[in-house]
Protein backbone atom coordinates (compact mmCIF):
# COMPACT_ATOMS: atom_id res chain seq x y z
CA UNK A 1 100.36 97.09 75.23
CA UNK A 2 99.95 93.22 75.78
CA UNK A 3 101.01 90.60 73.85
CA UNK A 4 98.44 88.37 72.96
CA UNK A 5 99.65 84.83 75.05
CA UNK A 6 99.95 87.75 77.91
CA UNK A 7 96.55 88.69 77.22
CA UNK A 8 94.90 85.40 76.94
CA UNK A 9 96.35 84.89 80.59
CA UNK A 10 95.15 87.78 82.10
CA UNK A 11 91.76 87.16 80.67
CA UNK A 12 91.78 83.40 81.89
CA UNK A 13 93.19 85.05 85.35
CA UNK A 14 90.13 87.06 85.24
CA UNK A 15 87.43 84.65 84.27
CA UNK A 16 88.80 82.07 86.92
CA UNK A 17 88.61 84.75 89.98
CA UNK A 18 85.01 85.86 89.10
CA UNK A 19 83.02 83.34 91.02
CA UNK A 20 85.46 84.06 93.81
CA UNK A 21 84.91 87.79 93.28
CA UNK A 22 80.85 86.85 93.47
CA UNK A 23 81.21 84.50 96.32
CA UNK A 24 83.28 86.67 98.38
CA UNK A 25 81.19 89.88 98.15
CA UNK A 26 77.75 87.48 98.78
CA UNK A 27 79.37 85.88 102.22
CA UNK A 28 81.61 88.83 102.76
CA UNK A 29 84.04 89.60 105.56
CA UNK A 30 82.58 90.82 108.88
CA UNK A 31 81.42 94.93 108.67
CA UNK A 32 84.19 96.39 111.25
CA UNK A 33 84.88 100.11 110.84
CA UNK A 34 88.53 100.55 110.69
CA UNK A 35 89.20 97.35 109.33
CA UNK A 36 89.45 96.32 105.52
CA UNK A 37 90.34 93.08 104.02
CA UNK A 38 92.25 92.37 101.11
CA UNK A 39 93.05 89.12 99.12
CA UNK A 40 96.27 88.80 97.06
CA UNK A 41 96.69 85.50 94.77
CA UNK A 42 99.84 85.18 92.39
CA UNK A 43 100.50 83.06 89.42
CA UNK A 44 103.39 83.96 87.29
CA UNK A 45 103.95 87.46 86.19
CA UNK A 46 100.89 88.87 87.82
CA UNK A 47 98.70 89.43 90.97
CA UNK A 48 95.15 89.79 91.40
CA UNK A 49 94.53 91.96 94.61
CA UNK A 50 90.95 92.59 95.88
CA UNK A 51 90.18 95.10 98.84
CA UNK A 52 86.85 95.25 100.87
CA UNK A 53 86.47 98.23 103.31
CA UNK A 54 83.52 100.06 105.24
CA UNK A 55 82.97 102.84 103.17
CA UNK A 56 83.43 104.75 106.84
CA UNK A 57 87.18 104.29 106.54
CA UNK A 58 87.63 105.20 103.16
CA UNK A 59 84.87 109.03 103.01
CA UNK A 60 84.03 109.05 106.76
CA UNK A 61 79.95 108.26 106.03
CA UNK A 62 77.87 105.38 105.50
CA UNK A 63 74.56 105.81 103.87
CA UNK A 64 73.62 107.34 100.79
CA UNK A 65 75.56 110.32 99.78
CA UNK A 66 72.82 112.97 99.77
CA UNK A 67 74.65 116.61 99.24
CA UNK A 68 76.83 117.21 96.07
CA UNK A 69 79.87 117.53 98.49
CA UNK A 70 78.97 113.73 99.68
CA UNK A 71 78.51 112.80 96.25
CA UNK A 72 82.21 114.69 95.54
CA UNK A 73 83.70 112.60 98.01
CA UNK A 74 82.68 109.50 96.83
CA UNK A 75 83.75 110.24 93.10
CA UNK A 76 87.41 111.15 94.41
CA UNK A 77 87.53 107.99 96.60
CA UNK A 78 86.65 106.00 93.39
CA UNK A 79 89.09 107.61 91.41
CA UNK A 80 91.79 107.11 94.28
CA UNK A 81 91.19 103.81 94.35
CA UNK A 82 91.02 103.13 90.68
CA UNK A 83 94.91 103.69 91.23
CA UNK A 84 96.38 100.82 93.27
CA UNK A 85 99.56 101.11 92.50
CA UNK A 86 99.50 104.51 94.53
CA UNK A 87 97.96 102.66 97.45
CA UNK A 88 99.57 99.38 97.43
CA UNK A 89 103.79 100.73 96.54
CA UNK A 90 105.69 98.14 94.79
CA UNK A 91 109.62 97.96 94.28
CA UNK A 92 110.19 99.81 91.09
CA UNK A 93 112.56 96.93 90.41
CA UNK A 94 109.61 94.54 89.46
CA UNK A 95 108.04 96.84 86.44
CA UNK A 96 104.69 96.32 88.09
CA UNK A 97 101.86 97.80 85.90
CA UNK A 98 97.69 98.40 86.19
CA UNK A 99 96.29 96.18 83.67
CA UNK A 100 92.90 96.51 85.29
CA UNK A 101 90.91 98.50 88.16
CA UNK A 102 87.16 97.81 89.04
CA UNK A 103 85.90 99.93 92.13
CA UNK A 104 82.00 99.62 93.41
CA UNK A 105 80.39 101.20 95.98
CA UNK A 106 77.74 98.65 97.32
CA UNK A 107 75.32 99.19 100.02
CA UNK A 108 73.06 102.63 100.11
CA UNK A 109 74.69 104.08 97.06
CA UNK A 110 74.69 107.80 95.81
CA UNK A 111 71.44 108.71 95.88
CA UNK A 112 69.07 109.49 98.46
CA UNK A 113 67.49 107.00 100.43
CA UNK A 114 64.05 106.77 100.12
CA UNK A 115 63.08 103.79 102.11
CA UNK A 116 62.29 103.83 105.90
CA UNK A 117 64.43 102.35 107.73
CA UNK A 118 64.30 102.40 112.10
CA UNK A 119 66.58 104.06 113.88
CA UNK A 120 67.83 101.18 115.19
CA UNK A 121 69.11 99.75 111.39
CA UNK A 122 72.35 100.31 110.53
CA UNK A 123 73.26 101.45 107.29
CA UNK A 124 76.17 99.47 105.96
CA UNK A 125 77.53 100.55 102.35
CA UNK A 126 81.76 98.77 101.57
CA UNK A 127 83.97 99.52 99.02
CA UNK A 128 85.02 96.77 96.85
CA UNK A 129 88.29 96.81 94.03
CA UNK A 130 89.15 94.53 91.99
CA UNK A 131 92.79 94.29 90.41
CA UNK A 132 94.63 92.90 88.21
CA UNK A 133 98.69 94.13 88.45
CA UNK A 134 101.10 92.78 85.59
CA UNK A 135 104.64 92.32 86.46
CA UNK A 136 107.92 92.38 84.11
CA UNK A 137 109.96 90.40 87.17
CA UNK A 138 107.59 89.15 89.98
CA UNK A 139 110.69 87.45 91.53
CA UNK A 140 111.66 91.27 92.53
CA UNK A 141 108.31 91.59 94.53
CA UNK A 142 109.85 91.39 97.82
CA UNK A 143 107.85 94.05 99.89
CA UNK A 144 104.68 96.09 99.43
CA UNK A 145 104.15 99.36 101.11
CA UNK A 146 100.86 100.39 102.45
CA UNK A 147 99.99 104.25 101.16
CA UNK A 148 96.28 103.11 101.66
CA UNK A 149 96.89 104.45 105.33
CA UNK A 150 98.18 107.89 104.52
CA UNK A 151 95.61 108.55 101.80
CA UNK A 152 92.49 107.21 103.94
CA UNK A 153 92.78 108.60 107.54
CA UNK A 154 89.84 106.72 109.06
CA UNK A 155 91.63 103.04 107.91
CA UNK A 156 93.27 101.59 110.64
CA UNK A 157 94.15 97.91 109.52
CA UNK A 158 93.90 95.22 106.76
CA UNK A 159 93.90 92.01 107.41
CA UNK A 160 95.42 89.82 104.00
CA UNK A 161 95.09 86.34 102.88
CA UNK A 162 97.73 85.80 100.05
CA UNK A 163 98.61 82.90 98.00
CA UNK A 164 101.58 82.16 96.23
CA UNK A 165 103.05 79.23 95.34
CA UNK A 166 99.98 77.24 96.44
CA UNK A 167 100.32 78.55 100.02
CA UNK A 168 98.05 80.87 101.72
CA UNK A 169 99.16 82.96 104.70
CA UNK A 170 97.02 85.90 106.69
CA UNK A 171 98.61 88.93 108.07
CA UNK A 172 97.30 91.87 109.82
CA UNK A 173 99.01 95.51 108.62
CA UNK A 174 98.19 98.64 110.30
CA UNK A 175 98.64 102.04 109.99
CA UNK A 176 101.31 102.00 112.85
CA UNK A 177 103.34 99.14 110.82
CA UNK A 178 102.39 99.55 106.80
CA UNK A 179 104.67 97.46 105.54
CA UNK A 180 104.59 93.77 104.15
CA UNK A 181 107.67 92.04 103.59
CA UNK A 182 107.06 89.05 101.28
């Protein structure tokens, strides 16, 4: 359970990221199967980390999700994703915890599509989560191991922008090398 100072942070955290949330998913990163990008910003005992992948990489279709086995698929996604702290491994060492998980589906959805489209439209549909990970000792969050690889087969890279301490650095991790040392 929070404190209350700890929650009034995480809430202020949380209000302050929103238009960033908005902004990012209107002017989004390019639509590259295989390729997700994730955002990581730190300010004292937490991290807000926000992943947007092709929805190709993460259930192998794009499109709406039409048979109840499609539909399946996309309900065990979200729940695997509504877990990032068994995607994203942390060092025990910094008591890292969930304090919240927001996972959307944009793009065709899972219903059937009932507009006509041309063959020659692509239908485009992303992932997008939203997190919010509370730490007891952030100074112990040295490295972060990738597991989003070994759950999601069709992933083959994320490319991160993180800030912390006012600095912002990219870097690309990839199935081959899922490891980021901090």
């Amino acid at each position: 359970m929070l404190d209350g100072a700890l929650f009034m942070k995480c809430a202020a955290i949380a209000l302050m990221l929103t238009p960033a949330i908005v902004l990012s998913q209107v002017q989004g990163p390019a639509h590259e199967h295989g390729t997700g990008y994730v955002d990581i910003a730190f300010s004292d005992q937490a991290f807000t980390l926000s992943l947007n992948v092709p929805s190709a990489d993460i259930i192998g279709f794009e499109g709406p999700a039409e048979t109840d086995d499609d539909r399946a698929q996309v309900a065990v996604a979200v729940s695997d994703l509504s877990k990032p702290l068994g995607l994203f491994v942390l060092p025990e060492e910094a008591g890292c915890v969930t304090a919240s998980a927001n996972v959307t589906l944009t793009g065709e959805g899972l219903g059937q599509d009932n507009t006509t489209k041309s063959a020659d439209q692509d239908q485009h549909s992303d992932f997008l989560a939203d997190y919010l990970i509370q730490c007891q000792d952030i100074t112990a969050l040295v490295n972060i191991r990738f597991a989003y690889f070994e759950r999601f087969e069709n992933a083959q890279k994320l490319i991160l922008q993180v800030t912390r301490s006012g600095q912002t650095r990219t870097y690309e991790i990839t199935r081959n090398q899922p490891d980021l040392a901090m």
